[in-house]
C-alpha atoms as a PDB file:
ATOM      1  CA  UNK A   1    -103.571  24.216  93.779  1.00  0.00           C
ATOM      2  CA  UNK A   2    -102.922  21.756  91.010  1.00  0.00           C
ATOM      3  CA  UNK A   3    -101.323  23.180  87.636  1.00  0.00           C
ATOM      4  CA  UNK A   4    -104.488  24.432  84.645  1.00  0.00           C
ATOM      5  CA  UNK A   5    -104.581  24.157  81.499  1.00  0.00           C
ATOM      6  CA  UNK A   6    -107.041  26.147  79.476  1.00  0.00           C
ATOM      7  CA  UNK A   7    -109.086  23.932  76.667  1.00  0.00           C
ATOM      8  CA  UNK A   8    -109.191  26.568  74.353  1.00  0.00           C
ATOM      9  CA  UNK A   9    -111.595  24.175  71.938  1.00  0.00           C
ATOM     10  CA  UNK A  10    -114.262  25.171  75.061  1.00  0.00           C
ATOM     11  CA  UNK A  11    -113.363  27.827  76.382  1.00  0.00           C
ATOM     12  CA  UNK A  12    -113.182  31.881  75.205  1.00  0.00           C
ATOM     13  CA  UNK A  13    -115.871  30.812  72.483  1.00  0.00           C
ATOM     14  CA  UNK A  14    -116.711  34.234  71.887  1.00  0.00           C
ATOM     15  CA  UNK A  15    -113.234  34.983  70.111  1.00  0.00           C
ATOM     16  CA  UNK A  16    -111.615  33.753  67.078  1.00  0.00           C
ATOM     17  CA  UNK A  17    -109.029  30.254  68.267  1.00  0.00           C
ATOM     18  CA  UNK A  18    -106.554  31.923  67.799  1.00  0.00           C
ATOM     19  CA  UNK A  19    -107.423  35.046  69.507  1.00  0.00           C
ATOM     20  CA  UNK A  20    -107.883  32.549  72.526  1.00  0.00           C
ATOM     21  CA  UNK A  21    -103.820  32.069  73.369  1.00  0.00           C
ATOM     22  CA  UNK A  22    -103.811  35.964  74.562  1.00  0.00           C
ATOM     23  CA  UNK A  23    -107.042  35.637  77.007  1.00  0.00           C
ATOM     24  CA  UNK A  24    -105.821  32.324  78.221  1.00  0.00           C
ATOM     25  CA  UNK A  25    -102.492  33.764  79.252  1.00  0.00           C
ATOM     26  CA  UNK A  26    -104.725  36.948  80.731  1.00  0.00           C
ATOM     27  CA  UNK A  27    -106.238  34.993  82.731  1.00  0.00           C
ATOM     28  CA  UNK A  28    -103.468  33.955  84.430  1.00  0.00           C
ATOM     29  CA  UNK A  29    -102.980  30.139  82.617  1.00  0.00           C
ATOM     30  CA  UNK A  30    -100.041  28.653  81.651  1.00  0.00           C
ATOM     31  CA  UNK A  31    -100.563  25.856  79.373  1.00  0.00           C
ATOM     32  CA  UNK A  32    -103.499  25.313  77.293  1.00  0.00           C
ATOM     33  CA  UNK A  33    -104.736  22.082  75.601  1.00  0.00           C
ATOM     34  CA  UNK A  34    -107.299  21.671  72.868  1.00  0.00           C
ATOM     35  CA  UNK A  35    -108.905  19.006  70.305  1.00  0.00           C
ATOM     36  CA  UNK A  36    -107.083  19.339  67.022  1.00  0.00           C
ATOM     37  CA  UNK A  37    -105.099  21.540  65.993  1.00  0.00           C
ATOM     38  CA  UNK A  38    -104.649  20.898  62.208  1.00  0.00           C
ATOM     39  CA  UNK A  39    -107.086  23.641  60.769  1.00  0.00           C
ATOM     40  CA  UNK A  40    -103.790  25.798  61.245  1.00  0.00           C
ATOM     41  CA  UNK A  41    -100.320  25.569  60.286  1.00  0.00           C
ATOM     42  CA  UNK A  42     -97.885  24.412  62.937  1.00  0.00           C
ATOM     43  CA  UNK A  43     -96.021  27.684  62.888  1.00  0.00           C
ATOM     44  CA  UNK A  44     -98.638  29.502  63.391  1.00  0.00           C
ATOM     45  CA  UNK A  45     -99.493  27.503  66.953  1.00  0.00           C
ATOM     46  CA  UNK A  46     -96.156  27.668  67.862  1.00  0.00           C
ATOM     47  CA  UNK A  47     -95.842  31.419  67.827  1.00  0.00           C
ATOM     48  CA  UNK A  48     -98.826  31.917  69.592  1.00  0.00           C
ATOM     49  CA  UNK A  49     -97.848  29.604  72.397  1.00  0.00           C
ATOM     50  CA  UNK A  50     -94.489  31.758  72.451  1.00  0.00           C
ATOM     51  CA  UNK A  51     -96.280  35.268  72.499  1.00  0.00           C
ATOM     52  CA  UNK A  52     -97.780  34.498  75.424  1.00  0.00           C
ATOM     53  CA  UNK A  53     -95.453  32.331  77.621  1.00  0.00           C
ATOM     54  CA  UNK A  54     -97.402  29.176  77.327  1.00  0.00           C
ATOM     55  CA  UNK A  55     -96.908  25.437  77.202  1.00  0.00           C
ATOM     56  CA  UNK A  56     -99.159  23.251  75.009  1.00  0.00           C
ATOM     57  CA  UNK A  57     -99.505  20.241  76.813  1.00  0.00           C
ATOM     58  CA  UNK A  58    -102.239  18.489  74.879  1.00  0.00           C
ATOM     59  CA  UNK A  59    -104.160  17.742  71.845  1.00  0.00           C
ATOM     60  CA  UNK A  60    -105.982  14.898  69.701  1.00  0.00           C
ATOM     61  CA  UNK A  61    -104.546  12.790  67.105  1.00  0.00           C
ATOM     62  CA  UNK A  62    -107.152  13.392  63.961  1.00  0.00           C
ATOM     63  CA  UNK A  63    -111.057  11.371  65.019  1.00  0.00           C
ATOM     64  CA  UNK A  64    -110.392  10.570  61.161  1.00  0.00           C
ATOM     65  CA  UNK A  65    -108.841  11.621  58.243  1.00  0.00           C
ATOM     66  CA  UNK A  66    -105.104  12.487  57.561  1.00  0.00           C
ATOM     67  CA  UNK A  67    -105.257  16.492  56.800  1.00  0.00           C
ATOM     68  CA  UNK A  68    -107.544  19.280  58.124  1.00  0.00           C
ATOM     69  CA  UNK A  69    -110.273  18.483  55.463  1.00  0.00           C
ATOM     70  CA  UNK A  70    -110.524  15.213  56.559  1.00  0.00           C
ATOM     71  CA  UNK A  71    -110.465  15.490  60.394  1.00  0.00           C
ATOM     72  CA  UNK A  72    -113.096  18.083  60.191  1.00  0.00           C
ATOM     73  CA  UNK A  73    -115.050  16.119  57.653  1.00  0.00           C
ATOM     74  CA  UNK A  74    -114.318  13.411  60.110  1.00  0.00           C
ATOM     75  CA  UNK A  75    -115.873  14.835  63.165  1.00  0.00           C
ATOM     76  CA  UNK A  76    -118.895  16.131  61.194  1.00  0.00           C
ATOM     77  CA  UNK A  77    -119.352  12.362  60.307  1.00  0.00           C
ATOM     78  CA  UNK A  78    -119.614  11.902  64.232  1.00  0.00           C
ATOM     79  CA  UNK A  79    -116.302   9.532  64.196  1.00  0.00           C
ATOM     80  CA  UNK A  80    -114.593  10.130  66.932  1.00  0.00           C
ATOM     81  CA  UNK A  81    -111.477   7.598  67.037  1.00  0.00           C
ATOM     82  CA  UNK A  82    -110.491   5.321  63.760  1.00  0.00           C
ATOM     83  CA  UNK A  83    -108.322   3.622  66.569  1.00  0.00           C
ATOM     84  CA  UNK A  84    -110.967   0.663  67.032  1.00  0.00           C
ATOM     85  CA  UNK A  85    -112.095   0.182  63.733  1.00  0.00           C
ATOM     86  CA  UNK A  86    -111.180  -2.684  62.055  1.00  0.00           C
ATOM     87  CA  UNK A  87    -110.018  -1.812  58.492  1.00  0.00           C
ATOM     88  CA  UNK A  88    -109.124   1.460  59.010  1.00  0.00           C
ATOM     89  CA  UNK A  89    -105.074   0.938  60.185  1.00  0.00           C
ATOM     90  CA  UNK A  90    -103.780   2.790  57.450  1.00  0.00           C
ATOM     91  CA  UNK A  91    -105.695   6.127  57.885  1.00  0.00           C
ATOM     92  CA  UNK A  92    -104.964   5.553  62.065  1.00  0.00           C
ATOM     93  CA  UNK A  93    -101.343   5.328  61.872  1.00  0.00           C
ATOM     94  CA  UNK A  94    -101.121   8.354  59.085  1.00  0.00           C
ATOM     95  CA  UNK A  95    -103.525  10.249  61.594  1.00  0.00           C
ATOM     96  CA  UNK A  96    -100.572   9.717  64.551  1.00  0.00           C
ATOM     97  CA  UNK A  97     -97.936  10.501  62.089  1.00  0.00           C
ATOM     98  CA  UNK A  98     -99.603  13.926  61.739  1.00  0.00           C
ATOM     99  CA  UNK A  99    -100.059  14.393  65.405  1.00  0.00           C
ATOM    100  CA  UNK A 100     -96.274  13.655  66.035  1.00  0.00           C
ATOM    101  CA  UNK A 101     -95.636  16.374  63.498  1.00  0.00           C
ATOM    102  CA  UNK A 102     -97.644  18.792  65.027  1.00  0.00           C
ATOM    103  CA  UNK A 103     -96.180  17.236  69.116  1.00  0.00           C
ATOM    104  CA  UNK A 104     -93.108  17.979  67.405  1.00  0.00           C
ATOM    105  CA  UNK A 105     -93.591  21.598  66.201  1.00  0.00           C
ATOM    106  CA  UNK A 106     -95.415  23.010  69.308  1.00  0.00           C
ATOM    107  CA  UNK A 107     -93.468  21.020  71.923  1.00  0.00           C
ATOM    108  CA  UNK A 108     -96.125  19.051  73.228  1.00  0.00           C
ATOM    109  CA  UNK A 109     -95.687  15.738  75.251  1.00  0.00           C
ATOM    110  CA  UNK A 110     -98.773  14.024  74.751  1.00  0.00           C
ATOM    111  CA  UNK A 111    -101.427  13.261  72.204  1.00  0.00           C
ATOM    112  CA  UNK A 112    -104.824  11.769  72.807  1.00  0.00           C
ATOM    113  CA  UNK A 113    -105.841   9.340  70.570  1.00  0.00           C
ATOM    114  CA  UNK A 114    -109.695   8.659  70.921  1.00  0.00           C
ATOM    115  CA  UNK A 115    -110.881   4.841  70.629  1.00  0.00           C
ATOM    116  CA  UNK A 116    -113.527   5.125  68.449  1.00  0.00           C
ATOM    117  CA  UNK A 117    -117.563   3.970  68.703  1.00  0.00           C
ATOM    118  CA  UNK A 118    -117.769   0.432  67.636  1.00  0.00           C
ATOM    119  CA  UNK A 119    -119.541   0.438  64.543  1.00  0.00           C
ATOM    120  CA  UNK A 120    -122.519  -1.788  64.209  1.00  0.00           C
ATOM    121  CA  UNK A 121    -122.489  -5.112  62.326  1.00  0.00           C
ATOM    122  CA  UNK A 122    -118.396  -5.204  64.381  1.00  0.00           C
ATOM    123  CA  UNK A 123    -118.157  -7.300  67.687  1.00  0.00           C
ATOM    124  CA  UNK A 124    -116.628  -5.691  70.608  1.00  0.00           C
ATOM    125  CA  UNK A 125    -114.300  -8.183  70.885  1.00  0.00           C
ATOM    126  CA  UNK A 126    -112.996  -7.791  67.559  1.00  0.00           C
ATOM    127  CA  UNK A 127    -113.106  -3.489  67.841  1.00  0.00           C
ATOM    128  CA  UNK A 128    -110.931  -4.353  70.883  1.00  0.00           C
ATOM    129  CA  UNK A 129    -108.064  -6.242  69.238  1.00  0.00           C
ATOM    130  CA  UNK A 130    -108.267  -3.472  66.639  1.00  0.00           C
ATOM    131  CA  UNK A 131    -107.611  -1.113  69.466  1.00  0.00           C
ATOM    132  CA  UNK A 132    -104.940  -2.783  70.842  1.00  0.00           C
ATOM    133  CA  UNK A 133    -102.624  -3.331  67.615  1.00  0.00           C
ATOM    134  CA  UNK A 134    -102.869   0.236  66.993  1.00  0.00           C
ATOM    135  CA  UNK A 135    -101.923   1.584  70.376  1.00  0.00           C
ATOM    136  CA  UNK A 136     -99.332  -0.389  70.537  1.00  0.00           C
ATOM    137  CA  UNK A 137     -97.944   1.664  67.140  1.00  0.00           C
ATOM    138  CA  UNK A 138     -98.772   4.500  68.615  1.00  0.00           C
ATOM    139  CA  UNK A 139     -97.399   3.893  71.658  1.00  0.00           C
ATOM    140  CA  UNK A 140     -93.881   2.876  70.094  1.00  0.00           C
ATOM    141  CA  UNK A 141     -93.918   5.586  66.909  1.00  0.00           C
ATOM    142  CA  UNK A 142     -94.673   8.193  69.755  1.00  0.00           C
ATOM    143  CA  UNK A 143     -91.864   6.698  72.812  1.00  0.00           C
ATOM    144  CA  UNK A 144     -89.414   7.028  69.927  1.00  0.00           C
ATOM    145  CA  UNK A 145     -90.238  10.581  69.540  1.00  0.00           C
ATOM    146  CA  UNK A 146     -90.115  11.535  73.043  1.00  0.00           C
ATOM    147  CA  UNK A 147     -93.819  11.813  73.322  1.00  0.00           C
ATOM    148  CA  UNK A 148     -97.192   9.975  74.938  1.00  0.00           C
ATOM    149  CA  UNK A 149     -99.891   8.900  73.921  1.00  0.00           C
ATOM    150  CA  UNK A 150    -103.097   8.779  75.903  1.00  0.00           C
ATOM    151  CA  UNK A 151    -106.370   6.424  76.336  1.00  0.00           C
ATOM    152  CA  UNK A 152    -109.465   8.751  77.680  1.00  0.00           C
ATOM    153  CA  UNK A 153    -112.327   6.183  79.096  1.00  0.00           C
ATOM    154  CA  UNK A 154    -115.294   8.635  77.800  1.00  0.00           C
ATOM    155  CA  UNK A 155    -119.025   8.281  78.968  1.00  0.00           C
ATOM    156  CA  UNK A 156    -121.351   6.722  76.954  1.00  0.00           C
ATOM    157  CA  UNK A 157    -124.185   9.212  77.868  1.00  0.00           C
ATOM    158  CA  UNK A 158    -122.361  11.902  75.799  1.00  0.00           C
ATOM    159  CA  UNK A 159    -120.688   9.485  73.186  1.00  0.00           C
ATOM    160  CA  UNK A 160    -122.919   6.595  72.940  1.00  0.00           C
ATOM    161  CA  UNK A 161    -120.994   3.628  71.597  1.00  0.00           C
ATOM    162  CA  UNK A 162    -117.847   4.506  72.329  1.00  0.00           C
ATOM    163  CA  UNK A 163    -115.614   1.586  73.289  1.00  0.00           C
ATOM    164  CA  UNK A 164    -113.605   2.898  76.167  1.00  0.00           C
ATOM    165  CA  UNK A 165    -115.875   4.039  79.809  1.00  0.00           C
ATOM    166  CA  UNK A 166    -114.137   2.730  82.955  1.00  0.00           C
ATOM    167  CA  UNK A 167    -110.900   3.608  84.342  1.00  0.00           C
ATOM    168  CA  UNK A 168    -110.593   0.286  85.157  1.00  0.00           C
ATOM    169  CA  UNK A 169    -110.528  -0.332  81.795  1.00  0.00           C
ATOM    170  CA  UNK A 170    -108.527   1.750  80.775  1.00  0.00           C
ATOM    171  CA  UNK A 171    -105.553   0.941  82.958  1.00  0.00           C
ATOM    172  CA  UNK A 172    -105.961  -2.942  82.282  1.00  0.00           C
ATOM    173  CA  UNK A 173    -105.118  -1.595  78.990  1.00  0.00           C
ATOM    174  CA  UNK A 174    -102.013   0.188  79.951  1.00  0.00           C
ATOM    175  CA  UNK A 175    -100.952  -3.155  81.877  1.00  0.00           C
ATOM    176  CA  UNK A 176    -101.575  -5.477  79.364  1.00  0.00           C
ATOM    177  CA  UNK A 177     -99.637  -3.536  76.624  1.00  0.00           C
ATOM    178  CA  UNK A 178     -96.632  -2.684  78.727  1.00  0.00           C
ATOM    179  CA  UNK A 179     -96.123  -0.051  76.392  1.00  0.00           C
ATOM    180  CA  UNK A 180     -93.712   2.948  77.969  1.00  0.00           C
ATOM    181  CA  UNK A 181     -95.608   5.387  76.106  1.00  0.00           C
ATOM    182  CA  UNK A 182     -98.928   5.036  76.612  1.00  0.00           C
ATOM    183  CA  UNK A 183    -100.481   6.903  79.821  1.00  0.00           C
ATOM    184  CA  UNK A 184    -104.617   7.271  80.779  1.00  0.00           C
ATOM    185  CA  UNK A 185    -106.336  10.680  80.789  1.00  0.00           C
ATOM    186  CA  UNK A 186    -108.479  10.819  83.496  1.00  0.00           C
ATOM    187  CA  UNK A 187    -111.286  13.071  82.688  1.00  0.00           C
ATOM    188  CA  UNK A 188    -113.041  13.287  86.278  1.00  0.00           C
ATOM    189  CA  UNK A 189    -116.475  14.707  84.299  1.00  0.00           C
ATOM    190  CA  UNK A 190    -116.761  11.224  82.332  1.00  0.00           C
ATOM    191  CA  UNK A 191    -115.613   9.423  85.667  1.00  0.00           C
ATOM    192  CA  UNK A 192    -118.093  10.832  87.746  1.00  0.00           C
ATOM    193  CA  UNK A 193    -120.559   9.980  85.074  1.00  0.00           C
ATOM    194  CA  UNK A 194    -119.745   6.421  84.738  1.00  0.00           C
ATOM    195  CA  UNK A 195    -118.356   5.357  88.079  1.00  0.00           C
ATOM    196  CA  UNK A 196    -118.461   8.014  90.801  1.00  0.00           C
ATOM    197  CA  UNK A 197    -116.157   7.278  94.131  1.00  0.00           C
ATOM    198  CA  UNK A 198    -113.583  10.492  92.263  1.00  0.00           C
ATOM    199  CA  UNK A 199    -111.901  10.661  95.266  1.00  0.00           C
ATOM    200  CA  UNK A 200    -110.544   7.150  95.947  1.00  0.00           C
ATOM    201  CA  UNK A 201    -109.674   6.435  92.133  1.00  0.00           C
ATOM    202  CA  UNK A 202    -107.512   9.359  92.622  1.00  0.00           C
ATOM    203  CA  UNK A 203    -105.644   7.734  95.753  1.00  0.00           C
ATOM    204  CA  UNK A 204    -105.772   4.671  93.480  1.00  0.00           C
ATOM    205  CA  UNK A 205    -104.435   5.756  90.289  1.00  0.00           C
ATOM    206  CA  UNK A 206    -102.166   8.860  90.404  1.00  0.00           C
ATOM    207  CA  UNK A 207     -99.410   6.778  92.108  1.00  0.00           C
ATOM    208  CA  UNK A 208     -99.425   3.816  90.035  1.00  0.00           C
ATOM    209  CA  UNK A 209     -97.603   6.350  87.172  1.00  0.00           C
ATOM    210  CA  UNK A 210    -100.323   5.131  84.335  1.00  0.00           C
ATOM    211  CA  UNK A 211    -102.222   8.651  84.491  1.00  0.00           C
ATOM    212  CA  UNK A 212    -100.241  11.293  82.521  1.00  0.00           C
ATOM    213  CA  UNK A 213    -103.139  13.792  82.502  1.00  0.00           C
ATOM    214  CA  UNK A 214    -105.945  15.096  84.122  1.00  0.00           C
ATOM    215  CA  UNK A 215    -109.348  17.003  83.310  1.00  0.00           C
ATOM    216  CA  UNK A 216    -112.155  18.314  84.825  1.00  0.00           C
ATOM    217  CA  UNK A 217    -115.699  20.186  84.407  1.00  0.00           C
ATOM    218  CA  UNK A 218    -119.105  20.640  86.335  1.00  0.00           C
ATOM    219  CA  UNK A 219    -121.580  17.799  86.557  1.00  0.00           C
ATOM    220  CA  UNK A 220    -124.064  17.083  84.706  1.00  0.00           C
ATOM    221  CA  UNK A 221    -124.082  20.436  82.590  1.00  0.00           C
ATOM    222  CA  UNK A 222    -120.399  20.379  81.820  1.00  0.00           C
ATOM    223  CA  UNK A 223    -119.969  23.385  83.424  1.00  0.00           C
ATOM    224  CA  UNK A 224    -117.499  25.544  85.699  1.00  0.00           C
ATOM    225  CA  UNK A 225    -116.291  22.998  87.936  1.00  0.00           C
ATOM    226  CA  UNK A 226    -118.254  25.455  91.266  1.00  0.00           C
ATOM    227  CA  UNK A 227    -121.187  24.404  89.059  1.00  0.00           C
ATOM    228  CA  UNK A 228    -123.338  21.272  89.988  1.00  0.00           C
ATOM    229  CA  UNK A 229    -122.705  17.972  92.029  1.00  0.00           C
ATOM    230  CA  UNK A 230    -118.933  17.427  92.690  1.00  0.00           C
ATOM    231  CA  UNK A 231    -116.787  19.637  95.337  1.00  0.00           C
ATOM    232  CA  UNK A 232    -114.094  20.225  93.046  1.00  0.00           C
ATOM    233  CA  UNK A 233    -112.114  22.383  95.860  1.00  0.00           C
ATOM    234  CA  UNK A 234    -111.835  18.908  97.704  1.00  0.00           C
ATOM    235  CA  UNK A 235    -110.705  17.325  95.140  1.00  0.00           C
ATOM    236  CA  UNK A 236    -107.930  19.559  94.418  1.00  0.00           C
ATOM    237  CA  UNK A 237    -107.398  19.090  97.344  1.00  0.00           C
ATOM    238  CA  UNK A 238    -106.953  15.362  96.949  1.00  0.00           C
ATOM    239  CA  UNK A 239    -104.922  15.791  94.282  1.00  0.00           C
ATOM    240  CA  UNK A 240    -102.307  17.912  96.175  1.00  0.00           C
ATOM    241  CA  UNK A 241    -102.078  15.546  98.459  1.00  0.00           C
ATOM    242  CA  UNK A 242    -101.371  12.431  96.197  1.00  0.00           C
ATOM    243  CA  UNK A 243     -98.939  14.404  94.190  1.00  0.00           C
ATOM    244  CA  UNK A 244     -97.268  15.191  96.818  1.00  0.00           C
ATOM    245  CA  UNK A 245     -97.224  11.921  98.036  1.00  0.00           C
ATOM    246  CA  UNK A 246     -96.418  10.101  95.101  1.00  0.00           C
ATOM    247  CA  UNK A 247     -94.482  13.107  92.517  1.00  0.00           C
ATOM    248  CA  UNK A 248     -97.441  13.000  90.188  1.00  0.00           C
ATOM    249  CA  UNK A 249     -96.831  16.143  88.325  1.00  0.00           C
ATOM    250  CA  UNK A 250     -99.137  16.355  85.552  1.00  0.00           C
ATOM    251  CA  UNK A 251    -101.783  19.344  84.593  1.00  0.00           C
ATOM    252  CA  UNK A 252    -105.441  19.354  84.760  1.00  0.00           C
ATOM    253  CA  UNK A 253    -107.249  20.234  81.556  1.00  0.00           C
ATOM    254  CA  UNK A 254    -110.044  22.731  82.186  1.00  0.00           C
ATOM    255  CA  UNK A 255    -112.560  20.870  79.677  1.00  0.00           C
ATOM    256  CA  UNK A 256    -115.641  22.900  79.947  1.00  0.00           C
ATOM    257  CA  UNK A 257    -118.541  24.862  78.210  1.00  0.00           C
ATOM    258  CA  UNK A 258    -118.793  28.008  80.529  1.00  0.00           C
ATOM    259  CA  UNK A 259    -122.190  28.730  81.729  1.00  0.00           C
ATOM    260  CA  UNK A 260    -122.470  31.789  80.388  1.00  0.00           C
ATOM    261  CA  UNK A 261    -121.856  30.664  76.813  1.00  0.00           C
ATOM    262  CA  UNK A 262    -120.206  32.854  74.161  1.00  0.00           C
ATOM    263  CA  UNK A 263    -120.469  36.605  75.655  1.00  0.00           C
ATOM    264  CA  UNK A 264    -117.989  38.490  76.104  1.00  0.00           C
ATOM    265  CA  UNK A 265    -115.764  38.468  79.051  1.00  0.00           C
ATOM    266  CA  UNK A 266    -118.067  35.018  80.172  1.00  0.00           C
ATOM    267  CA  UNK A 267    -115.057  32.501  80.426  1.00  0.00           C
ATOM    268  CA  UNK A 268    -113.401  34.988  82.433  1.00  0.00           C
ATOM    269  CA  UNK A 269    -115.932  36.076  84.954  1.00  0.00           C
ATOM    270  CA  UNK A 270    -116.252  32.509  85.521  1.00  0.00           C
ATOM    271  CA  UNK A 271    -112.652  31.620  86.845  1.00  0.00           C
ATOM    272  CA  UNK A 272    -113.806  32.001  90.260  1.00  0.00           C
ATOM    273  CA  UNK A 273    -113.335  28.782  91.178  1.00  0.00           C
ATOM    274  CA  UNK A 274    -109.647  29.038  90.037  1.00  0.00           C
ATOM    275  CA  UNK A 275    -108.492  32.400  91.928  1.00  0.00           C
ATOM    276  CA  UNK A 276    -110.207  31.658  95.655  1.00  0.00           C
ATOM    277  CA  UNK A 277    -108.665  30.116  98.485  1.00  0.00           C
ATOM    278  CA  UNK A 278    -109.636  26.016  98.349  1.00  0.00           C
ATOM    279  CA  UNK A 279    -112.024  25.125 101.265  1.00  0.00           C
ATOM    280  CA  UNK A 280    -111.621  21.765 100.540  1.00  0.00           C
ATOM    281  CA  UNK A 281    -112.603  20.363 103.789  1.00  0.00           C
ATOM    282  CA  UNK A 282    -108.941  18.619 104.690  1.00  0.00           C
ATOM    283  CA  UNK A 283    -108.619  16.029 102.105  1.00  0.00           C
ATOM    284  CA  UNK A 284    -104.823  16.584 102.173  1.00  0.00           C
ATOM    285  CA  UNK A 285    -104.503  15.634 106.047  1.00  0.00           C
ATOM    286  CA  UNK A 286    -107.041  11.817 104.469  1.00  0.00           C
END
């Protein structure tokens, strides 16, 4: 089985975040990932993550904003990236510099920074050069401080606008930059949405070294990953196979709403997917 990370920003919605560490770790998880994590204090992150014997191996550099005000005044705005926008370098590269803090405090090896939806009245073209320059900050500000940072293609169904969809994309990105610190995540939900084929863009991109991260959740609903179109078991198994092939050794994010919402005990009564054997259907002899 692959390595999980809880997304405690979806998952255990019917406790308080911080409460969330504890059933994460119950559950039998060993990392956990998130959006942001500035509405608390580094310290306080850091001891939950040691409480409970787990790694944080993820987060979001701020969707705007440069302190906890302004990234959730940010996302309330419906920005979700400043990376893209022209005019806006300043508040990006403060944004990172506040991630790299937080990477720093809580040990964590890579930070997502969102593109951004092209605003209208900007051509895509020029969004795109925006996007560029400031990865290629990022990327550097980040390599020097041991750490990643990561370009998500996201659908446009759920984030119309945005400027990033295709993996294809994405890695030209990656290539074009050269950057040693800049990796894709490879959300298989949004992939499935936009492209499909999940199984042969894993072959294709896990050994090429460009994907530092992984996620998953049911399609379309954004459920359990047993819930709706894909065979996730097969595609763990795929994945075990590549990484075995090729050393990949990166986690898979467990980004998803569970279907049973906010009661009590519903993320948990949900993990069945995780804790049964994989009848997969022999990807790893493909």
């Amino acid at each position: 089985m692959p390595r999980f990370a809880a997304n405690l920003s979806l998952l255990y919605p019917e406790l308080p975040f911080l409460d969330r560490f504890e059933a994460a770790a119950r559950d039998g998880f060993e990392a956990v990932e998130y959006l942001f994590p500035y509405a608390f204090a580094p310290r306080e992150l850091a001891a939950r993550l040691k409480a409970h014997g787990l790694q944080q191996v993820l987060f979001n550099a701020p969707p705007a904003g440069t302190d906890a005000a302004g990234v959730e005044a940010g996302w309330a705005a419906g920005l979700r990236g400043t990376a893209c926008l022209p005019g806006r370098e300043p508040e990006f590269r403060a944004g990172v510099a506040l991630a790299l803090d937080y990477a720093e405090a809580l040990d964590c090896p890579r930070i997502h920074c969102m593109a951004g939806v092209v605003p209208q009245g900007v051509a895509r073209e020029a969004a795109r050069a925006t996007y560029l320059a400031n990865l290629r900050w990022a990327a550097r500000e980040a390599a020097r401080a041991g750490r990643s940072i990561l370009i998500e293609p996201i659908n446009p169904r759920d984030m119309p606008g945005f400027l990033l969809n295709r993996q294809d994309e994405a890695h030209a990105i990656v290539q074009e930059l050269g950057e040693p610190g800049l990796q894709v995540q490879m959300d298989l939900y949004h992939c499935q949405i936009v492209e499909g084929d999940l199984a042969m863009k894993l072959r294709q991109y896990l050994p090429t070294g460009r994907v530092g991260h992984l996620q998953i959740a049911g399609v379309p609903e954004r459920h359990e990953p047993d819930v709706g179109e894909l065979n996730h078991a097969y595609l763990f198994d795929v994945i075990d196979a590549v990484s075995a092939d090729c050393g990949w050794q990166g986690w898979v994010g467990c980004e998803y709403r569970p279907a049973r919402g906010a009661v009590a005990g519903g993320t948990s009564a949900g993990l069945g997917w995780k804790k049964r054997p994989l009848l997969g259907g022999g990807a790893a002899q493909k």
